[in-house]
C-alpha atoms as a PDB file:
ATOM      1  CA  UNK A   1      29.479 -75.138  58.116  1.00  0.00           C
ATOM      2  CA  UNK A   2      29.181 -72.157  60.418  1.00  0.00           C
ATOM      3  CA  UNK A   3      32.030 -70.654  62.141  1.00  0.00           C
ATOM      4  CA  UNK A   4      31.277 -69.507  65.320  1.00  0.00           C
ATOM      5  CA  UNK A   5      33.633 -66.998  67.717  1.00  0.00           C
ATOM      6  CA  UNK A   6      33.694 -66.532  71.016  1.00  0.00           C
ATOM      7  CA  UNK A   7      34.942 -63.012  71.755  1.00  0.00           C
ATOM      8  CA  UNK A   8      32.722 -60.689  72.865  1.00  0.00           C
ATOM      9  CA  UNK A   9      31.704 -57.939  69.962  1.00  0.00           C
ATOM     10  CA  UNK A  10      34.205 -55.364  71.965  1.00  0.00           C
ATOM     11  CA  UNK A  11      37.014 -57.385  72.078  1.00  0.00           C
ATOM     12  CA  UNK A  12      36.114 -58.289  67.774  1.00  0.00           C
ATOM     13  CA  UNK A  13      35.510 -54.240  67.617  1.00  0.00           C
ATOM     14  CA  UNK A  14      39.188 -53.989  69.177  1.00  0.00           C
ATOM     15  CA  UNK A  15      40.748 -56.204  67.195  1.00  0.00           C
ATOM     16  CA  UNK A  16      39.236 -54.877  63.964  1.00  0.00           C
ATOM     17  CA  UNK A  17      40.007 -51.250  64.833  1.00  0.00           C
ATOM     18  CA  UNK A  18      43.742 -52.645  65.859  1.00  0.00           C
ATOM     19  CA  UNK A  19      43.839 -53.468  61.932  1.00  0.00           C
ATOM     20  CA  UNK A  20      42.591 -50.880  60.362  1.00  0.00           C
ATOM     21  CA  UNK A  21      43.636 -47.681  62.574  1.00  0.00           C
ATOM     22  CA  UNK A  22      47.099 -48.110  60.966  1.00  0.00           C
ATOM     23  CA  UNK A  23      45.928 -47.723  57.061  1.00  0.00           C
ATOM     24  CA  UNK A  24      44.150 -44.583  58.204  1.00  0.00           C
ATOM     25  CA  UNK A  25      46.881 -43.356  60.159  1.00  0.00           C
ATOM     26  CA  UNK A  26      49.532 -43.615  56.801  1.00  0.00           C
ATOM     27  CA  UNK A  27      46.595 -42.031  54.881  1.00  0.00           C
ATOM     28  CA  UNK A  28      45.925 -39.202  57.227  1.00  0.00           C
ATOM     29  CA  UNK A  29      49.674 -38.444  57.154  1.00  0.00           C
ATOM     30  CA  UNK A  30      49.978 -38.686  53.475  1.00  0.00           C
ATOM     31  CA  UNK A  31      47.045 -36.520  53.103  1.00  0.00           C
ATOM     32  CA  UNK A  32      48.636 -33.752  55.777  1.00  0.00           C
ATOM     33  CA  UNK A  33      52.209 -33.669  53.997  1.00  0.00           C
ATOM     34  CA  UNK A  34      52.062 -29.984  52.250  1.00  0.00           C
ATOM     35  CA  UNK A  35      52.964 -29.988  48.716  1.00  0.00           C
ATOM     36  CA  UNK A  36      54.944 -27.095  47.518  1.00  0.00           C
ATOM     37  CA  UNK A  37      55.810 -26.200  44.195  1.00  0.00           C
ATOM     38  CA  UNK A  38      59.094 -25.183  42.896  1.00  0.00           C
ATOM     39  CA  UNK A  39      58.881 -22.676  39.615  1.00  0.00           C
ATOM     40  CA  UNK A  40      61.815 -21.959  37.840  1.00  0.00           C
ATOM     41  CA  UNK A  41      63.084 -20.038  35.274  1.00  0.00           C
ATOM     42  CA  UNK A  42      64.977 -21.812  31.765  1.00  0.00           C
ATOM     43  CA  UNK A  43      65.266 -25.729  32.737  1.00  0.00           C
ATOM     44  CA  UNK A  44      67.424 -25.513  29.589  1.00  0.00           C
ATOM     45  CA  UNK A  45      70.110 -23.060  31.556  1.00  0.00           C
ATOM     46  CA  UNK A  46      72.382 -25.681  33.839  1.00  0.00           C
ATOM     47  CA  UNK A  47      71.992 -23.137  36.542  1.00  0.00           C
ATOM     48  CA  UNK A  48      68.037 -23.936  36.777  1.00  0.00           C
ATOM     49  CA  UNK A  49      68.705 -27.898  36.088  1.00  0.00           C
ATOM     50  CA  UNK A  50      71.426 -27.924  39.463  1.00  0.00           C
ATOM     51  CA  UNK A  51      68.715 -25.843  40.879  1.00  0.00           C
ATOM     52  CA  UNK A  52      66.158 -29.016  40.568  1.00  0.00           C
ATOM     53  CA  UNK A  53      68.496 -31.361  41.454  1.00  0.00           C
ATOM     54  CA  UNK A  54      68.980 -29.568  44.495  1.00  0.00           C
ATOM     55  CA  UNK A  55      65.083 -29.157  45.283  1.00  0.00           C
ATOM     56  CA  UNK A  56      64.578 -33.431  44.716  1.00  0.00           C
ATOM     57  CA  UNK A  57      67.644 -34.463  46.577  1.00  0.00           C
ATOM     58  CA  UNK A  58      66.396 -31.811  49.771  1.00  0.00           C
ATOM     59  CA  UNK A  59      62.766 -33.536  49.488  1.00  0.00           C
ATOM     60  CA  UNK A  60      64.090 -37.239  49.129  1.00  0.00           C
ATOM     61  CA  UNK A  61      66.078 -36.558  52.979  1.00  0.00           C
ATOM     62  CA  UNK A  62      62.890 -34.957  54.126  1.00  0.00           C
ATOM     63  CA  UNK A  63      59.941 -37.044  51.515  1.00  0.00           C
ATOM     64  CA  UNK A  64      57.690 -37.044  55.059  1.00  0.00           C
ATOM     65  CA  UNK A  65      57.774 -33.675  55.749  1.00  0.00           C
ATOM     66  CA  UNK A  66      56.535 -32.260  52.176  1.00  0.00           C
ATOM     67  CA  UNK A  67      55.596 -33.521  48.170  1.00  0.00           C
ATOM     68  CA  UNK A  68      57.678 -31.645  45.490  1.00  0.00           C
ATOM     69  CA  UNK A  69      56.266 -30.320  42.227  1.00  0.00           C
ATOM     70  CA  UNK A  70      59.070 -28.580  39.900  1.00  0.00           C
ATOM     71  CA  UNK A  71      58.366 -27.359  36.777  1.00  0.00           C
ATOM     72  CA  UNK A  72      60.216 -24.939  34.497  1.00  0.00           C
ATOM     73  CA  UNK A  73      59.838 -22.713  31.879  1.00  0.00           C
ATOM     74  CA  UNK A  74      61.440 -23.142  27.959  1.00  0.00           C
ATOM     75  CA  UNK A  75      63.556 -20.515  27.347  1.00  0.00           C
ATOM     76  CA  UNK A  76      64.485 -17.342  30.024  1.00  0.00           C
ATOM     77  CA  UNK A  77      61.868 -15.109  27.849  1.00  0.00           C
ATOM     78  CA  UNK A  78      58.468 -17.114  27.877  1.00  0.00           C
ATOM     79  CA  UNK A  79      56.853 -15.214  30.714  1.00  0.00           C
ATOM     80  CA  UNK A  80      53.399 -16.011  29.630  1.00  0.00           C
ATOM     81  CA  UNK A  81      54.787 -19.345  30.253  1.00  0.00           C
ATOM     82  CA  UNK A  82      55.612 -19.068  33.670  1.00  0.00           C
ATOM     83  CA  UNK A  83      52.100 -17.192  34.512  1.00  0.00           C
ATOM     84  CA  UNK A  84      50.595 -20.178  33.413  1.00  0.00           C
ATOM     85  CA  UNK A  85      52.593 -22.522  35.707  1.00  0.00           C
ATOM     86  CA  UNK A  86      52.308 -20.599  38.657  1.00  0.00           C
ATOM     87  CA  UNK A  87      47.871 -20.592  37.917  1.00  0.00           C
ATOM     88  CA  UNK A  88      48.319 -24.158  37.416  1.00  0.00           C
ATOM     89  CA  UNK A  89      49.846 -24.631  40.367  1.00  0.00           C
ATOM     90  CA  UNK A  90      46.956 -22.222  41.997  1.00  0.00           C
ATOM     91  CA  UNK A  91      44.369 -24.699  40.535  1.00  0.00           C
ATOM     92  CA  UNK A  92      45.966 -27.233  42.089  1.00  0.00           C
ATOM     93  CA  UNK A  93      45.708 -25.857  45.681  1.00  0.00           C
ATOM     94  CA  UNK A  94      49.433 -26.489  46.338  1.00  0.00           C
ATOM     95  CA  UNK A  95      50.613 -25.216  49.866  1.00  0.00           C
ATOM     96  CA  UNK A  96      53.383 -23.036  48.880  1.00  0.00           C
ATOM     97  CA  UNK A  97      55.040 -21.871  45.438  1.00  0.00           C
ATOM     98  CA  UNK A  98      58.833 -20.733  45.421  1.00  0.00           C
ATOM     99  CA  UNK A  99      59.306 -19.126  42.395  1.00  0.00           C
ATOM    100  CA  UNK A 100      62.333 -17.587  40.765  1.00  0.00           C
ATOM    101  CA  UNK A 101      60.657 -15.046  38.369  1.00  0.00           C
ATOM    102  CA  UNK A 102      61.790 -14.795  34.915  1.00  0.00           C
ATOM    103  CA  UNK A 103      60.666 -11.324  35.289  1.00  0.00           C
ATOM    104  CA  UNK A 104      60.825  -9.366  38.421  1.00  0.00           C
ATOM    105  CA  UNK A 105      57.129  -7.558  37.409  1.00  0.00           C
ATOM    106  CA  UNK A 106      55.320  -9.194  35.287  1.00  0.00           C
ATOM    107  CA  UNK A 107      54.772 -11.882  38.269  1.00  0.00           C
ATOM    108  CA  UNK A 108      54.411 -10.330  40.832  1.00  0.00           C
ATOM    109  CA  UNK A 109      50.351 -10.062  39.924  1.00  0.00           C
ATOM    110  CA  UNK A 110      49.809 -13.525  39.651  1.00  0.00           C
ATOM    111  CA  UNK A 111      52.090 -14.612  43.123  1.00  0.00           C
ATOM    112  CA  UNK A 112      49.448 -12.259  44.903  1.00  0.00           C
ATOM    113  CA  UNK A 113      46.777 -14.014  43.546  1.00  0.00           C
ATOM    114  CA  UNK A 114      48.658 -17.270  44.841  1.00  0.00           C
ATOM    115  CA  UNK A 115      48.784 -15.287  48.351  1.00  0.00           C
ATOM    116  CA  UNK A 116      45.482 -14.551  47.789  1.00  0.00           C
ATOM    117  CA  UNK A 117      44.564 -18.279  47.544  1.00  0.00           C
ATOM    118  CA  UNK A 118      45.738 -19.213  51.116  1.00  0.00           C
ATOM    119  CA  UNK A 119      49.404 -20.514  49.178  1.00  0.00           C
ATOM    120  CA  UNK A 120      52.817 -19.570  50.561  1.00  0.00           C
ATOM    121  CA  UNK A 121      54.794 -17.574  48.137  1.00  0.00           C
ATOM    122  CA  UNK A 122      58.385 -17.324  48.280  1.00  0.00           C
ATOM    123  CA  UNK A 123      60.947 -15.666  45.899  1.00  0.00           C
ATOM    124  CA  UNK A 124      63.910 -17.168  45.271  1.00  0.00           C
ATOM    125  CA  UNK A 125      67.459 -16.165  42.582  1.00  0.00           C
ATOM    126  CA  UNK A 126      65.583 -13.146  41.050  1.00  0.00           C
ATOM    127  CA  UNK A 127      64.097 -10.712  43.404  1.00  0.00           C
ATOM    128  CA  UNK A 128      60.590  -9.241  42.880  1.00  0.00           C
ATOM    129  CA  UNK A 129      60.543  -5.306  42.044  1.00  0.00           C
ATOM    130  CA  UNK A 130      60.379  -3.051  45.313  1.00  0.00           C
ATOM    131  CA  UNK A 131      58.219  -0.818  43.896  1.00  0.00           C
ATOM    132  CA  UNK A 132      55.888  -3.163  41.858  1.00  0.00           C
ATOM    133  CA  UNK A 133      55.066  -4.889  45.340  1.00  0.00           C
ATOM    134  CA  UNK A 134      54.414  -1.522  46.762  1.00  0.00           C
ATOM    135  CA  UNK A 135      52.233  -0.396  43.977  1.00  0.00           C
ATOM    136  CA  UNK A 136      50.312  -3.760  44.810  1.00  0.00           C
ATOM    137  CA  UNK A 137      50.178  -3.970  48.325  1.00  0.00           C
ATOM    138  CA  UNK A 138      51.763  -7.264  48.646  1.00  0.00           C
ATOM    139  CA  UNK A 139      54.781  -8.684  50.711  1.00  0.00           C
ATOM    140  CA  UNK A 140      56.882 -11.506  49.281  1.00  0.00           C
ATOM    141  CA  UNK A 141      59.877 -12.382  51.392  1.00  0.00           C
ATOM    142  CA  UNK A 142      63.272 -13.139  49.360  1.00  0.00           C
ATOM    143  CA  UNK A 143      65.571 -15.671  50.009  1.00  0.00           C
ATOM    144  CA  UNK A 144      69.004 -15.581  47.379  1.00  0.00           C
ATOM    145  CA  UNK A 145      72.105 -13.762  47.292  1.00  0.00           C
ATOM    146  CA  UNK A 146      73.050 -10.167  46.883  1.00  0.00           C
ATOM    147  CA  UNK A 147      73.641 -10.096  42.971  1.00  0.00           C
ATOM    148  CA  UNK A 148      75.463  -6.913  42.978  1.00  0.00           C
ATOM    149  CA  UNK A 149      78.069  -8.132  45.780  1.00  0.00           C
ATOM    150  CA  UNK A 150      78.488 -11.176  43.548  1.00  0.00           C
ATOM    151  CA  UNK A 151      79.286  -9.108  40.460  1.00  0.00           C
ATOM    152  CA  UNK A 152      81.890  -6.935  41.996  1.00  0.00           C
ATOM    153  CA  UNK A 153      83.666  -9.375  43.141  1.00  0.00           C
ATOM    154  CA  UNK A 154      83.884 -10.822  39.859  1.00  0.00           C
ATOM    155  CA  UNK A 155      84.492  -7.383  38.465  1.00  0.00           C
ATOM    156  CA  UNK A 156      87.584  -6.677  41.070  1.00  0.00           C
ATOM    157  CA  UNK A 157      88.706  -9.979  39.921  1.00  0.00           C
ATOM    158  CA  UNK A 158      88.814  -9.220  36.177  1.00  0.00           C
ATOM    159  CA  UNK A 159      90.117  -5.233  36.778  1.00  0.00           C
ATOM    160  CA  UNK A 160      92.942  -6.236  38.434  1.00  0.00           C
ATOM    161  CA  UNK A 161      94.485  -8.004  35.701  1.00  0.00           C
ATOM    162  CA  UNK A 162      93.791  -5.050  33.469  1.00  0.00           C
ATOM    163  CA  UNK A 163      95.305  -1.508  33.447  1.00  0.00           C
ATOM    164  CA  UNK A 164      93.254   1.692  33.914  1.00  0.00           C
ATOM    165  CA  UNK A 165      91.471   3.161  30.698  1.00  0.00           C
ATOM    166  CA  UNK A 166      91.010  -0.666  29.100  1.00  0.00           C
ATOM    167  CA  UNK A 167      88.089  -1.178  27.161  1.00  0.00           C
ATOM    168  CA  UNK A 168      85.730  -3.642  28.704  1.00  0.00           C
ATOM    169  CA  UNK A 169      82.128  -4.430  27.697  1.00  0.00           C
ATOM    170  CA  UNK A 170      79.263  -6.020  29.519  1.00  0.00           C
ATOM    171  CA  UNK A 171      76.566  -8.698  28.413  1.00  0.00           C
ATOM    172  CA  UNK A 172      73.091  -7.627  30.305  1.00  0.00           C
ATOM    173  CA  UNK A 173      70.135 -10.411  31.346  1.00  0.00           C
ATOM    174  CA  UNK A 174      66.927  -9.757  30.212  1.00  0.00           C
ATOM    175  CA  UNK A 175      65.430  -6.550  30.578  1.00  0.00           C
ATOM    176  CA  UNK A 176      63.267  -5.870  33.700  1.00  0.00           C
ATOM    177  CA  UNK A 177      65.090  -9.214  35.245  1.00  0.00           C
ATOM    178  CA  UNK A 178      66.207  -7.627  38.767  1.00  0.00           C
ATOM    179  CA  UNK A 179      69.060 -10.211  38.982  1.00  0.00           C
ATOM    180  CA  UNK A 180      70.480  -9.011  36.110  1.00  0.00           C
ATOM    181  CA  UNK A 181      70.245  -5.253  36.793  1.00  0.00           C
ATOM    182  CA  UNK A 182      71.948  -6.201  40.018  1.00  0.00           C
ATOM    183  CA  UNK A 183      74.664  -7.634  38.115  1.00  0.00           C
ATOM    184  CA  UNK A 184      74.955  -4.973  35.966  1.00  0.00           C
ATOM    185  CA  UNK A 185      75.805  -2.738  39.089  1.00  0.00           C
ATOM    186  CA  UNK A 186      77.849  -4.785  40.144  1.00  0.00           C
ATOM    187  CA  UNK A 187      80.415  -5.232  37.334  1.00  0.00           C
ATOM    188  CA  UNK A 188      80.014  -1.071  36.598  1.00  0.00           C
ATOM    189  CA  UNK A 189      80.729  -0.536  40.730  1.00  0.00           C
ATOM    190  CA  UNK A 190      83.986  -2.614  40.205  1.00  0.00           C
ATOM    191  CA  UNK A 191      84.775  -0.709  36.509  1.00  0.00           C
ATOM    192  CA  UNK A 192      84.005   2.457  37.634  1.00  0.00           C
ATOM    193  CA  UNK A 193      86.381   1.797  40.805  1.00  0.00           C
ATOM    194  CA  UNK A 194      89.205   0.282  38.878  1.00  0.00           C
ATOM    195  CA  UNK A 195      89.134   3.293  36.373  1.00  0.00           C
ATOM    196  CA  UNK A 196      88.053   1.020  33.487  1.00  0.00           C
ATOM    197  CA  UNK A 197      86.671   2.421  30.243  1.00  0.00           C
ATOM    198  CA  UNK A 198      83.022   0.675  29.648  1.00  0.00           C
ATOM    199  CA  UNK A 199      82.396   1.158  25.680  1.00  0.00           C
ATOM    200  CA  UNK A 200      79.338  -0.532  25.491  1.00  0.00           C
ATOM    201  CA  UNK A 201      76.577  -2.753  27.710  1.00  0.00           C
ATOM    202  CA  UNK A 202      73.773  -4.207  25.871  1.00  0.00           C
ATOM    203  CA  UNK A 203      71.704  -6.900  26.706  1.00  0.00           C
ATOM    204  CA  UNK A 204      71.951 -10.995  25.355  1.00  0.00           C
ATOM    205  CA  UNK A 205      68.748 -12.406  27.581  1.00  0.00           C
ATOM    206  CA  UNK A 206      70.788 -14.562  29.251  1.00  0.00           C
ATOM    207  CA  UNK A 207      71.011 -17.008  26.263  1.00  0.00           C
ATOM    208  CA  UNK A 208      74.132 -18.459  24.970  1.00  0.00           C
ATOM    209  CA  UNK A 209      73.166 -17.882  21.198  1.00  0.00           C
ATOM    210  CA  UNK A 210      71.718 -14.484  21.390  1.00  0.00           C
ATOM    211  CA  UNK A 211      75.872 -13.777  23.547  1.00  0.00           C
ATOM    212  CA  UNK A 212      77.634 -15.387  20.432  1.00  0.00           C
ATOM    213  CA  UNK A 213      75.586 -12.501  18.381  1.00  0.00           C
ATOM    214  CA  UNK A 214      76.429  -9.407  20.451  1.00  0.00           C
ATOM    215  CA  UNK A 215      79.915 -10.445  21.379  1.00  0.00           C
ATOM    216  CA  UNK A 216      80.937 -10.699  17.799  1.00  0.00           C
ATOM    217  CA  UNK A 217      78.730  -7.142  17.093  1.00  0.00           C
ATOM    218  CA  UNK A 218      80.851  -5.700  19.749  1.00  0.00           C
ATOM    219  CA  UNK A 219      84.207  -7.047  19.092  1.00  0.00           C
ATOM    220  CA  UNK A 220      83.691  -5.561  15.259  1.00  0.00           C
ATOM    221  CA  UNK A 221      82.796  -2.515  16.550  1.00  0.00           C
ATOM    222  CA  UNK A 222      85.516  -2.370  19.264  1.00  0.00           C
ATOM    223  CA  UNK A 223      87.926  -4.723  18.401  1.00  0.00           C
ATOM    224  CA  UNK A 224      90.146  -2.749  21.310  1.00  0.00           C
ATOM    225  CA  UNK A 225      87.813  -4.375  24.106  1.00  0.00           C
ATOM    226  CA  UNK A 226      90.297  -6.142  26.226  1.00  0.00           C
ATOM    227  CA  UNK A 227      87.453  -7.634  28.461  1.00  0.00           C
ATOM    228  CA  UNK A 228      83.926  -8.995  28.692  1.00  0.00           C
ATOM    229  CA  UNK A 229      81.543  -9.458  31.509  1.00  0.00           C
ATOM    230  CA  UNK A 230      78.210 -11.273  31.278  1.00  0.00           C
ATOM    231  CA  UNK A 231      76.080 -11.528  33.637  1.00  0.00           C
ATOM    232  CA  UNK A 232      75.459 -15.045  33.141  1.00  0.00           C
ATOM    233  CA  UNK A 233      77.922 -18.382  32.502  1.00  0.00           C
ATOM    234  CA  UNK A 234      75.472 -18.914  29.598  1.00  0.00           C
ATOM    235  CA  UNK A 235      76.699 -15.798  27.789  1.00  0.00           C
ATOM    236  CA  UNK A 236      79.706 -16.216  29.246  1.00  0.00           C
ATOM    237  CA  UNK A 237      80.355 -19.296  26.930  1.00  0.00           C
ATOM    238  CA  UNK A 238      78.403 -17.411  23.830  1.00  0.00           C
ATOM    239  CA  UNK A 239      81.247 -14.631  24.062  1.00  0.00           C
ATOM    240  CA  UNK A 240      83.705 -17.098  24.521  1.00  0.00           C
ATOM    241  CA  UNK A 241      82.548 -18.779  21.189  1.00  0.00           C
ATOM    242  CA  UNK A 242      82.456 -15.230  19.562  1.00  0.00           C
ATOM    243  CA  UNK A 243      85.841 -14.455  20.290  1.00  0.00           C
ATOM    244  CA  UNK A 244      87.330 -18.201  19.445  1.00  0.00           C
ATOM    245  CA  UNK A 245      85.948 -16.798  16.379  1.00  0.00           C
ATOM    246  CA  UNK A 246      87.417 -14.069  15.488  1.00  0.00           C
ATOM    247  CA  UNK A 247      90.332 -15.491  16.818  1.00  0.00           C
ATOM    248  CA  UNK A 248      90.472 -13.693  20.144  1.00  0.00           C
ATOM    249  CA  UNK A 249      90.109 -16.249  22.501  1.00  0.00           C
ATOM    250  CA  UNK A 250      92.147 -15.827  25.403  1.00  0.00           C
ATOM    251  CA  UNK A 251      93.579 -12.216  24.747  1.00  0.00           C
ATOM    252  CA  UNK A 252      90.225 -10.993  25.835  1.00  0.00           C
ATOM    253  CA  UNK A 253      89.250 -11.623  29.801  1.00  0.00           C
ATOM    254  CA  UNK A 254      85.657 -12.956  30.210  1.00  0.00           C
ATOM    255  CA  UNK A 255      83.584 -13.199  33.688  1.00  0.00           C
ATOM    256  CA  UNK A 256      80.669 -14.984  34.178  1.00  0.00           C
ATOM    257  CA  UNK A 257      78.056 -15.431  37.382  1.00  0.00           C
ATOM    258  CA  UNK A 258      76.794 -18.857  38.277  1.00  0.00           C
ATOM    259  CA  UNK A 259      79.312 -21.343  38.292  1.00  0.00           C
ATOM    260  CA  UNK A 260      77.963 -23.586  35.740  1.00  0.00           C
ATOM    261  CA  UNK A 261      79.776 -27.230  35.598  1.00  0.00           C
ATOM    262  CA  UNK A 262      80.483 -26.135  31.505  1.00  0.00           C
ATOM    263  CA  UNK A 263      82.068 -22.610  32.670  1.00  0.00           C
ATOM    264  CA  UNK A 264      84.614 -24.995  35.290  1.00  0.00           C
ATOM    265  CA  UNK A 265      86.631 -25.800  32.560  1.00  0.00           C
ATOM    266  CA  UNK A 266      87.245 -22.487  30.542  1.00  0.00           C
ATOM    267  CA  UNK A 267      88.289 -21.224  33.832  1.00  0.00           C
ATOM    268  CA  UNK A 268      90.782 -24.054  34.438  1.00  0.00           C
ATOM    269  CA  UNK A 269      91.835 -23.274  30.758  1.00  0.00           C
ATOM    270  CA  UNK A 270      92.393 -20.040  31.166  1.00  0.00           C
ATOM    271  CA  UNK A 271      89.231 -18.965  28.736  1.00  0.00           C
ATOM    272  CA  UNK A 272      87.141 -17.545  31.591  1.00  0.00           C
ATOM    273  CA  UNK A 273      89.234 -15.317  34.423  1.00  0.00           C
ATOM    274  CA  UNK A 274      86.265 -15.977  36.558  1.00  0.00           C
ATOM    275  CA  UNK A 275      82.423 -16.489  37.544  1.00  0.00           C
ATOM    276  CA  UNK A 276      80.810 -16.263  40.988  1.00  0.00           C
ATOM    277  CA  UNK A 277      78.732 -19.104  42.785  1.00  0.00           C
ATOM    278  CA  UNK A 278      75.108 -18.406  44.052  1.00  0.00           C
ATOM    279  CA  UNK A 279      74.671 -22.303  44.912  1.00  0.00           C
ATOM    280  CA  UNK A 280      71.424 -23.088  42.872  1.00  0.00           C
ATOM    281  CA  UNK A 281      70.990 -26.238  44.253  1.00  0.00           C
ATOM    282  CA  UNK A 282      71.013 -24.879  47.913  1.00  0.00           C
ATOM    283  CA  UNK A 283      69.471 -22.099  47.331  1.00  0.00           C
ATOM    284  CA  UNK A 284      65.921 -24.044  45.846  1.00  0.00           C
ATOM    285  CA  UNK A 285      66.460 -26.066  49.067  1.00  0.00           C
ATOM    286  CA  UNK A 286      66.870 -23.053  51.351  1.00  0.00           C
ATOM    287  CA  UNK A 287      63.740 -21.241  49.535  1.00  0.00           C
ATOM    288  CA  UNK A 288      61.767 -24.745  50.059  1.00  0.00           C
ATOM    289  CA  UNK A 289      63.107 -25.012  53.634  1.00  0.00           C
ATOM    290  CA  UNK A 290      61.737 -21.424  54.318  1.00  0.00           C
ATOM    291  CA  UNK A 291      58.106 -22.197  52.493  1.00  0.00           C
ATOM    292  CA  UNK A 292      57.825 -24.805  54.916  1.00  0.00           C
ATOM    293  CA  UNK A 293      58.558 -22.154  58.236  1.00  0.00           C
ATOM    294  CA  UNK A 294      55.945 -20.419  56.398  1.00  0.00           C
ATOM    295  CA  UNK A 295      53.487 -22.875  56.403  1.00  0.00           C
ATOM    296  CA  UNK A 296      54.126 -23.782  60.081  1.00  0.00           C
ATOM    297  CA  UNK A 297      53.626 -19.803  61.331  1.00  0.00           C
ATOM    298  CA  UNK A 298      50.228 -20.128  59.245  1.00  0.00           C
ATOM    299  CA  UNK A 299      50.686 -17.020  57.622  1.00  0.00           C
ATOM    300  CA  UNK A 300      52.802 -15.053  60.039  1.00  0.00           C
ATOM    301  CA  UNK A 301      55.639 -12.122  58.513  1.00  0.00           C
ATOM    302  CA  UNK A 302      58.655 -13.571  57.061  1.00  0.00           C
ATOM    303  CA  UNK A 303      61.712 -11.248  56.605  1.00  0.00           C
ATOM    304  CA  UNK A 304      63.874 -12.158  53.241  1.00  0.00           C
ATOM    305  CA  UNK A 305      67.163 -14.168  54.025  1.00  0.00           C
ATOM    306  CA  UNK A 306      70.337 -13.343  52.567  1.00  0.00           C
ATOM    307  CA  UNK A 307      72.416 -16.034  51.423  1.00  0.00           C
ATOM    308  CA  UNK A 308      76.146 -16.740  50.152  1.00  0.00           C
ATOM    309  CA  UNK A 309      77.763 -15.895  46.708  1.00  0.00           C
ATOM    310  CA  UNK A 310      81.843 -16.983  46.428  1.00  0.00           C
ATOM    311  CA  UNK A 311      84.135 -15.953  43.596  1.00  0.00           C
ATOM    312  CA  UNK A 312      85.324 -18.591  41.560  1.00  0.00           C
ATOM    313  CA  UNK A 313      88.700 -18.627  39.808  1.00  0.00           C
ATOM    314  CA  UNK A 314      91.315 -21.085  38.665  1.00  0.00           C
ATOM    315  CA  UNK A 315      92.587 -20.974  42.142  1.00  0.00           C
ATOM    316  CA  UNK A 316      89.753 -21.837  44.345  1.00  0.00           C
ATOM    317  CA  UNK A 317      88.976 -24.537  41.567  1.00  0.00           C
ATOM    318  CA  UNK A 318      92.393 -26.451  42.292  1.00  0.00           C
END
């Protein structure tokens, strides 16, 4: 049996274009969403997991404006690690890469290559060495938080409980991490200010383990230290482990920096005096948000955006 139609072949072009236009519409839209990449430092540090969080509940409000890819490194030291990620993600011909650099040199190299590629590179949490992006020509704007402002207020916070000449030690990040040598300056700005006595700074890498180690070196050494400040909650709960201890556990004042949900409670328990908040999870969404400007001016100058850090102490977390 034949079926036979009478509209005209226009009017069956029409109505056959009127189906399928839509289907390559979505597609077409789909294909033009950007996809940026989100590269983080330790996704075992809370700090980088709120930070994630943060990045996939900003792209499920905004999942038709951009595709997320986040990815982390192990542990705060695997560099190599990270390099790989970010060439990965250069394979891949993502549209933009916000990174916060587990080392504030070694990838610097491998972002310009990303430029280099056409992709949007944006720094986010540690800041990429001045002179390092001098020495290779390339501009990569900076969106996070003044470290060093963040410190010293933690460092005010923790002098003022303490009389002039006490002996107060300070945890270090990893070497050649700009955050931490920010943080660093900070606590020493408020010490140095508040006429403390700084016996000792040596660096724990940011891990809660390798804290535990040097706290309890330090407290052997000094057991006169009256106060520690790390310049992460992560160490922050490794001293506070070393001086449970040995027994010392509240008699000696520890700050922090990050506001970590497992630091919240030593504070309210009197076991931390205080940390400082660099909002992880806004800051990946504010680094995202400014990837996607980027990709908008095609290319254009981007300037680096400050953003907040707030002290944090049993009283603000009543």
């Amino acid at each position: 049996m034949r079926f036979i139609s009478h509209q005209s072949p226009r009017a069956l072009t029409i109505a056959l274009l009127s189906l399928v236009l839509p289907f390559i519409s979505a597609h077409a839209a789909a294909a033009s969403k950007p996809r940026v990449a989100l590269i983080m430092k330790s996704l075992a540090n809370e700090f980088f997991q709120t930070m994630e969080k943060g990045a996939k509940d900003y792209q499920s409000k905004h999942s038709d404006q951009f595709d997320l890819i986040s990815n982390g490194i192990k542990n705060e030291t695997d560099v190599g690690q990270q390099i790989n990620l970010v060439n990965q993600m250069i394979a891949q011909k993502v549209d933009a890469i916000v990174i916060a650099p587990a080392d504030s040199k070694a990838l610097i190299s491998v972002s310009k290559k990303a430029q280099e590629a056409g992709i949007v590179v944006v720094n986010i949490d540690n800041k990429f060495d001045e002179a390092t992006l001098a020495q290779e020509k390339v501009k990569i704007p900076f969106v996070g938080p003044d470290n060093r402002k963040g410190a010293k207020k933690v460092g005010d916070y923790v002098a003022k409980q303490l009389k002039p000449e006490s002996k107060v030690a300070i945890l270090e990040g990893l070497p050649g991490a700009f955050n931490g040598i920010q943080r660093k300056l900070g606590f020493e700005d408020a010490l140095k200010e508040a006429k403390m006595d700084i016996v000792t700074s040596q660096a724990a890498d940011w891990e809660t383990a390798k804290a535990n180690q040097v706290t309890s070196a330090i407290i052997t050494q000094h057991p006169e230290i009256l106060a520690i400040l790390a310049c992460n909650d992560n160490m922050a709960l490794g001293a506070v482990a070393a001086l449970r201890a040995a027994g010392k556990e509240g008699s000696v004042k520890v700050g922090g920096f990050d506001n970590i949900a497992a630091i919240q409670q030593l504070i309210k328990d009197g076991k931390v005096v205080a940390t400082a908040d660099q909002h992880g999870d806004e800051l990946a969404a504010f680094g995202i948000e400014y990837a996607l400007d980027a990709i908008g001016k095609k290319g254009g100058a981007m300037e680096d955006r400050e953003t907040k850090v707030d002290l944090i102490t049993k009283e603000t977390l009543k």
